[in-house]
N, C-alpha and C. Protein backbone atom coordinates (compact mmCIF):
# COMPACT_ATOMS: atom_id res chain seq x y z
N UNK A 1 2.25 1.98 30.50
CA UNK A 1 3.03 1.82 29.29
C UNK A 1 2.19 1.07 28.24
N UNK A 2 2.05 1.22 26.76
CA UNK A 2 1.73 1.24 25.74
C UNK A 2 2.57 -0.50 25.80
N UNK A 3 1.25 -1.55 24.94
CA UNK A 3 2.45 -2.25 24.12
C UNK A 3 2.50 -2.42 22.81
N UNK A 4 2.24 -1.13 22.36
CA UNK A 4 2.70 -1.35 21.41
C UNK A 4 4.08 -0.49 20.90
N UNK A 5 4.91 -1.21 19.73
CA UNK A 5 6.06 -0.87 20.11
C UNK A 5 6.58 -0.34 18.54
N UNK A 6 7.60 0.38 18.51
CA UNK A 6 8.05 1.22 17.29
C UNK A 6 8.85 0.61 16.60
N UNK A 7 9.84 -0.26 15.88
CA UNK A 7 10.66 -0.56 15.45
C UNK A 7 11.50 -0.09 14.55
N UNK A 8 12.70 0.80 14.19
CA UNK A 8 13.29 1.16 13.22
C UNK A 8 14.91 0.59 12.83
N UNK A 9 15.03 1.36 11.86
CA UNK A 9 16.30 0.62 11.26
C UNK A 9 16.47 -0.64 11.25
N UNK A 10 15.26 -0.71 10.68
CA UNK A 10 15.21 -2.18 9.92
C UNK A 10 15.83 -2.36 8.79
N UNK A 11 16.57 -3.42 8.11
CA UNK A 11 17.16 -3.96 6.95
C UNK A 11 15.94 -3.71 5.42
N UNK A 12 16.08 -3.28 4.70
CA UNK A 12 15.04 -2.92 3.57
C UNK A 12 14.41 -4.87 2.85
N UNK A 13 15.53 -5.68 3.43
CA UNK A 13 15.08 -7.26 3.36
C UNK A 13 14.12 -7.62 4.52
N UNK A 14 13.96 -6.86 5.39
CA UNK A 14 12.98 -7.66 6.66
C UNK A 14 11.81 -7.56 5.76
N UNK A 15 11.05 -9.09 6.69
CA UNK A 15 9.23 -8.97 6.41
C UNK A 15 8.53 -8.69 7.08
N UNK A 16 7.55 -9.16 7.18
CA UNK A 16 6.52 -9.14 8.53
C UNK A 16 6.54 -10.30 9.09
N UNK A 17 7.22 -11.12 8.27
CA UNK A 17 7.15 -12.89 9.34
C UNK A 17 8.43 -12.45 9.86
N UNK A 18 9.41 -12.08 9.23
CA UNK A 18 10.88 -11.94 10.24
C UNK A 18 10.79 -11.18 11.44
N UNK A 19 10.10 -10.08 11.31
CA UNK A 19 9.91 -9.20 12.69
C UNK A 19 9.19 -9.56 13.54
N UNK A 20 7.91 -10.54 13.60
CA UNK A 20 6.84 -11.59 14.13
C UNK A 20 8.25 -12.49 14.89
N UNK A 21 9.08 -13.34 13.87
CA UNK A 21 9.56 -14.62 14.55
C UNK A 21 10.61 -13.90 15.74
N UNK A 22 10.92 -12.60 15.66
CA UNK A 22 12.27 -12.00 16.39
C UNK A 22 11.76 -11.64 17.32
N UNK A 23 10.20 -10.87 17.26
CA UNK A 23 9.69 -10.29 18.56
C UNK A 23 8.80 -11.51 19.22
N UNK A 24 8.70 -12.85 18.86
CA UNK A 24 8.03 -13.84 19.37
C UNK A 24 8.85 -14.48 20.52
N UNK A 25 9.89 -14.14 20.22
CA UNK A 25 11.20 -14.74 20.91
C UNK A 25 10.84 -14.08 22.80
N UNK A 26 10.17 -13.16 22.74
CA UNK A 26 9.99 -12.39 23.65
C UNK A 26 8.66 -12.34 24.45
N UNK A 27 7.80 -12.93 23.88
CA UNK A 27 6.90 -12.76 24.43
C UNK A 27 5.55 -13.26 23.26
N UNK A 28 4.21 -12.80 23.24
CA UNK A 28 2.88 -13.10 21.83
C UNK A 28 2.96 -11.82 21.35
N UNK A 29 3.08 -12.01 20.21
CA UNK A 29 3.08 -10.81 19.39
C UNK A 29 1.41 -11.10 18.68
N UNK A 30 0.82 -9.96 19.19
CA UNK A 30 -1.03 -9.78 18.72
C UNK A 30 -0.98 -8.89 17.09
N UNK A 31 0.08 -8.19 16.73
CA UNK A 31 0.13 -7.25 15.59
C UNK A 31 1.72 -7.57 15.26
N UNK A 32 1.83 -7.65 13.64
CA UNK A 32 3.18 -6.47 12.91
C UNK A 32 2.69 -6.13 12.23
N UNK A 33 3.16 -4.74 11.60
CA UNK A 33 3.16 -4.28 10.77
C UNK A 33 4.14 -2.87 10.16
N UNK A 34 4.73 -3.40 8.95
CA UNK A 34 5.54 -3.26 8.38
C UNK A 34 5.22 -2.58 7.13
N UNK A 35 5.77 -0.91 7.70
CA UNK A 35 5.59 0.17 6.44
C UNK A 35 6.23 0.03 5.16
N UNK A 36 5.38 0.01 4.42
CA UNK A 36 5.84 0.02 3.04
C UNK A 36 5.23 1.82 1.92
N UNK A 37 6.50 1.87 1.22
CA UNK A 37 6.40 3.05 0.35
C UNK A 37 5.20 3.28 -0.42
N UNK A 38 4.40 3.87 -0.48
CA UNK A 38 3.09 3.92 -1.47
C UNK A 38 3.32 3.55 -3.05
N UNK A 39 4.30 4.22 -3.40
CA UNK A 39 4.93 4.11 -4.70
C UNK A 39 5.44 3.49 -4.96
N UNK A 40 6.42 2.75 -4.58
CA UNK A 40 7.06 1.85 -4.65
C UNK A 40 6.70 -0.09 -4.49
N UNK A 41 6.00 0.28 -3.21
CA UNK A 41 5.76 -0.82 -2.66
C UNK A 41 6.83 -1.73 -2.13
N UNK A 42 8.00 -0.91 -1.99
CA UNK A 42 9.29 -1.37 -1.02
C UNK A 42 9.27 -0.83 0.59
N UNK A 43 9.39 -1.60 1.46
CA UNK A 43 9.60 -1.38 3.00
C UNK A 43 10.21 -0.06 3.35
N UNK A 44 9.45 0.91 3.89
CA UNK A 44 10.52 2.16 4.71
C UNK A 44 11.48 1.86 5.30
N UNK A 45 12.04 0.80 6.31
CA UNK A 45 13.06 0.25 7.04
C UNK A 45 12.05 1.13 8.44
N UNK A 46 10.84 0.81 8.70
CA UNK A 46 10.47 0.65 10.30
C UNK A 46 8.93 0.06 10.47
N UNK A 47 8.42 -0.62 11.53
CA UNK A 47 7.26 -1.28 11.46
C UNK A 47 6.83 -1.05 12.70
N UNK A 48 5.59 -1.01 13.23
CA UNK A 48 5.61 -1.84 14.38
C UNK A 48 5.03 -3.08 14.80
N UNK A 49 4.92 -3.72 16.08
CA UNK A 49 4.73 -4.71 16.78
C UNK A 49 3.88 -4.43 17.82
N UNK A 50 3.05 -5.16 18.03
CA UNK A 50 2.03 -5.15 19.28
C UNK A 50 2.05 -6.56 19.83
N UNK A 51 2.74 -6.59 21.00
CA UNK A 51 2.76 -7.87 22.08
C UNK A 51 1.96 -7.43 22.99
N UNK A 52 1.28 -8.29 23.68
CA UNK A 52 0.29 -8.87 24.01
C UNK A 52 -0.23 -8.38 25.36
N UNK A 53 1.08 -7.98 26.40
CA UNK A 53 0.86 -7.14 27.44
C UNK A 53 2.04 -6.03 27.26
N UNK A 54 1.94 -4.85 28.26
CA UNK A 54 3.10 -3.88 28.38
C UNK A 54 4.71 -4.64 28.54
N UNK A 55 4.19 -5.92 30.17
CA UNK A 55 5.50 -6.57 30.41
C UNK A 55 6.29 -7.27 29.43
N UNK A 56 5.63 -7.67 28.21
CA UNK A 56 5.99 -8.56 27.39
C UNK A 56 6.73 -7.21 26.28
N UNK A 57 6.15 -6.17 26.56
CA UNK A 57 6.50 -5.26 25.18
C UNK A 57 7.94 -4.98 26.14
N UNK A 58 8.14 -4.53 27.28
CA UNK A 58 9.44 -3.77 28.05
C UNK A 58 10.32 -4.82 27.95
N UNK A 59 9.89 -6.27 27.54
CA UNK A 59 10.92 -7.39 27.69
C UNK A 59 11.71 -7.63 26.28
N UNK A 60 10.91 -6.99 24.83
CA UNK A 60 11.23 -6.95 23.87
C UNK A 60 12.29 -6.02 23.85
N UNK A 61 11.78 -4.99 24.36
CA UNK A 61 12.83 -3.27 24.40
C UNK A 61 13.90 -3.72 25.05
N UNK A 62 14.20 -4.15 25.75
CA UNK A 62 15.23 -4.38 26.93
C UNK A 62 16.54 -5.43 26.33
N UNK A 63 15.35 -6.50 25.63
CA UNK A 63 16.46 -7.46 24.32
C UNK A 63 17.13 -6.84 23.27
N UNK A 64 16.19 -6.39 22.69
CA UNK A 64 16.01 -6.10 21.60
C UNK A 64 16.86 -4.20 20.79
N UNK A 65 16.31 -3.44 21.55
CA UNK A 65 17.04 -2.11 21.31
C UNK A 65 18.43 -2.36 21.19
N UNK A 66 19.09 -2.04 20.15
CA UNK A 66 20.42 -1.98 20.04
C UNK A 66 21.09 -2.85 19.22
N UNK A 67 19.97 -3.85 19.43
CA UNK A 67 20.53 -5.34 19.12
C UNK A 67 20.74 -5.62 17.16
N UNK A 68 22.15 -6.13 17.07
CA UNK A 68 22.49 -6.08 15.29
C UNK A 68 21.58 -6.99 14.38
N UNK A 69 20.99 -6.89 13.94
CA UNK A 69 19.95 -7.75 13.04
C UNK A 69 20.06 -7.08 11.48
N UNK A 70 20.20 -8.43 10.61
CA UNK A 70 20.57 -8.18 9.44
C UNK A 70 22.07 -6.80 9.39
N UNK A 71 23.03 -6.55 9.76
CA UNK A 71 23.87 -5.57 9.98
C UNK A 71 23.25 -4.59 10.42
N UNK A 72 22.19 -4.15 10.69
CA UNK A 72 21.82 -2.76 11.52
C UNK A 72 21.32 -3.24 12.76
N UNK A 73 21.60 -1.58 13.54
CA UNK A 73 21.01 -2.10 15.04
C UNK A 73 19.92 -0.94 14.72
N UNK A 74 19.23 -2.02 15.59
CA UNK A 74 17.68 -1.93 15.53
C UNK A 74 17.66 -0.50 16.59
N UNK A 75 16.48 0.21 16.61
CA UNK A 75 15.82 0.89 17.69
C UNK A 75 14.56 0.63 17.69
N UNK A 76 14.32 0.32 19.12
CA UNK A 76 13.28 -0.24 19.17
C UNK A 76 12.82 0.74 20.42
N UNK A 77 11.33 0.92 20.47
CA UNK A 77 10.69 2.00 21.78
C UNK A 77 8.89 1.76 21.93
N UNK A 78 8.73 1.77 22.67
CA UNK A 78 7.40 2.65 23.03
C UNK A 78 6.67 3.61 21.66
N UNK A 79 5.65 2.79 20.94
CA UNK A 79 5.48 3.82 19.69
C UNK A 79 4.42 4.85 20.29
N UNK A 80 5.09 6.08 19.66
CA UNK A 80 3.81 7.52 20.40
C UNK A 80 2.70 7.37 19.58
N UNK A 81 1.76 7.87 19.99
CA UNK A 81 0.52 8.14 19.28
C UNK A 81 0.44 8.58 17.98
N UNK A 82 0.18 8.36 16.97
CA UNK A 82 -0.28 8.87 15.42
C UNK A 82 -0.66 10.79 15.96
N UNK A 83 -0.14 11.33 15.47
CA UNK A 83 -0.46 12.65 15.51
C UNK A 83 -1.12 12.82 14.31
N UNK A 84 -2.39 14.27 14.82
CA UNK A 84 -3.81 14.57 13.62
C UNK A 84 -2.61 15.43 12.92
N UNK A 85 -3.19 14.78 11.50
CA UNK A 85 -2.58 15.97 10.25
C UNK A 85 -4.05 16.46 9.70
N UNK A 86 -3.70 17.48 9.45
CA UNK A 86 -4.93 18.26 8.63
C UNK A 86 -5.10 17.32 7.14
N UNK A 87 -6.43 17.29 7.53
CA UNK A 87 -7.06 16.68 5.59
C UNK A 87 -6.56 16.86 4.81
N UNK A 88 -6.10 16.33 3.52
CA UNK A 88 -5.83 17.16 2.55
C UNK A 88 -4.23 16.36 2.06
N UNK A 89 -3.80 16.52 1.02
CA UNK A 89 -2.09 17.13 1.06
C UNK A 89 -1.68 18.02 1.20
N UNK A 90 -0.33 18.32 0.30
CA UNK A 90 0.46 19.38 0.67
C UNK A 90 -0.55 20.82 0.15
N UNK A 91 0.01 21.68 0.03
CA UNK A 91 -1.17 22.62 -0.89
C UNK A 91 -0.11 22.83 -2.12
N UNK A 92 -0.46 22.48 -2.74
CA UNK A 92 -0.43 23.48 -4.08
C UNK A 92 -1.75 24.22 -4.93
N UNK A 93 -0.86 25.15 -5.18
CA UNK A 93 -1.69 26.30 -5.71
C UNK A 93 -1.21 26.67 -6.56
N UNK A 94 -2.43 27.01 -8.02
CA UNK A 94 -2.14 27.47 -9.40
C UNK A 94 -0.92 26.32 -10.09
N UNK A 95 -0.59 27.29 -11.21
CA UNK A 95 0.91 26.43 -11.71
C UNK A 95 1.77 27.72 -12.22
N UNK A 96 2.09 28.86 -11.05
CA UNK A 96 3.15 29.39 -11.43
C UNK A 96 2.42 30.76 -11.45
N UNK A 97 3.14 32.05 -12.29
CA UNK A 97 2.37 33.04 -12.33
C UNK A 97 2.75 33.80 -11.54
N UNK A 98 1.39 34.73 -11.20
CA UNK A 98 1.60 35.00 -9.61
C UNK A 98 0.28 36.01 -9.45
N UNK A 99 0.80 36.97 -8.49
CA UNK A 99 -0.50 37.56 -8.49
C UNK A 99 -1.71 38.60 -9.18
N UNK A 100 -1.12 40.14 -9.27
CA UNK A 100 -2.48 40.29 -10.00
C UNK A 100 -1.71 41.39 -11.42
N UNK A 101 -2.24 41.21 -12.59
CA UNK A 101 -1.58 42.20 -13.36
C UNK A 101 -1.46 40.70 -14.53
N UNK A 102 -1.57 41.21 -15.79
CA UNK A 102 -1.30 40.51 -16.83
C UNK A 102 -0.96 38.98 -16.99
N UNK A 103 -1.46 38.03 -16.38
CA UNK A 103 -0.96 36.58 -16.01
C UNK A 103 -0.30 35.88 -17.19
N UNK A 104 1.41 35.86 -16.79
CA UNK A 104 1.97 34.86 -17.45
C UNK A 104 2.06 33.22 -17.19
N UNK A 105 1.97 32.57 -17.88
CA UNK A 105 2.22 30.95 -18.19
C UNK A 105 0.87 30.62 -17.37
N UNK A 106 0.77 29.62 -16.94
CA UNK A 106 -0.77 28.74 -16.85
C UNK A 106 -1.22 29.66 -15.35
N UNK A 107 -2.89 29.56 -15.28
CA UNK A 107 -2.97 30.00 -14.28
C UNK A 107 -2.82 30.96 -13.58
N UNK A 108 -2.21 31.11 -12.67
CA UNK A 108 -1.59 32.92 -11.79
C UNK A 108 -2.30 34.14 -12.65
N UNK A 109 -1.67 34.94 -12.18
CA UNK A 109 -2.12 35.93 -13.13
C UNK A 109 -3.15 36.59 -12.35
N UNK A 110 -4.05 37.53 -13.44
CA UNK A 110 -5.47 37.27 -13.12
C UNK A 110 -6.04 38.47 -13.74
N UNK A 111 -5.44 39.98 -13.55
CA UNK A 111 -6.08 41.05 -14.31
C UNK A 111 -5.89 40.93 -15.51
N UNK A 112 -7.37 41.67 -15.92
CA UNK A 112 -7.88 41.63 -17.20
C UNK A 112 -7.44 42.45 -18.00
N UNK A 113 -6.97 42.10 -19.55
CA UNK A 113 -6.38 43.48 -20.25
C UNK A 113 -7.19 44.72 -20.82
N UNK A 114 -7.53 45.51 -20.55
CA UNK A 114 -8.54 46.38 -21.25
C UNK A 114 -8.07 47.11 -22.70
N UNK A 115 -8.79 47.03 -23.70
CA UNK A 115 -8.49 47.10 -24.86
C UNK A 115 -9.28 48.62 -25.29
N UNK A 116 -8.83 49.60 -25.84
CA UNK A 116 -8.97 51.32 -26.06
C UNK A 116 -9.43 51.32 -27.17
């Protein structure tokens, strides 16, 4: 078992010291960290925690899952591995249009008009 651990439905008020002092209660917490929106720079409502051994992480889960903090109950687990995303963002392509024959508005489009 992994210790490091998933935390969600968190309160959009938690910090990283509040989730530190709650999961300390349990065991050494070696990591938090607490997702925040790119844009925003406001908290997603989930973080995780890395305590110090597995036993110490199953002792957090066992308290902790379910448990009401700030009015929400928490879920708390075993965090899975980061899964590979392909490079890149989303795709976009062109701005509209489309494919081949007289291209309207920006972009798309693409055949050429021949003039007699």
């Amino acid at each position: 078992m992994s210790n490091k651990l998933f935390v969600g439905n968190l309160s959009f008020n938690t910090t990283e010291n509040d989730l530190n002092d709650l999961f300390a209660a349990h065991g050494t917490v070696t990591e938090t960290n607490l997702m925040m929106d790119r844009e925003t720079g406001r908290p997603r409502g989930f973080g995780f925690v890395t305590m110090s051994s597995a036993e110490e992480a199953q002792k957090a889960i066992d308290a902790l899952n379910g448990k009401d903090v700030d009015g929400r109950a928490l879920t708390v687990n075993v965090a899975k591995p980061r899964e590979e995303r392909a490079p890149g963002g989303g795709g976009r392509r062109g701005y509209g249009g489309g494919g081949s024959g007289g291209g309207g508005g920006y972009g798309g489009g693409g055949g050429r008009r021949e003039r007699y």
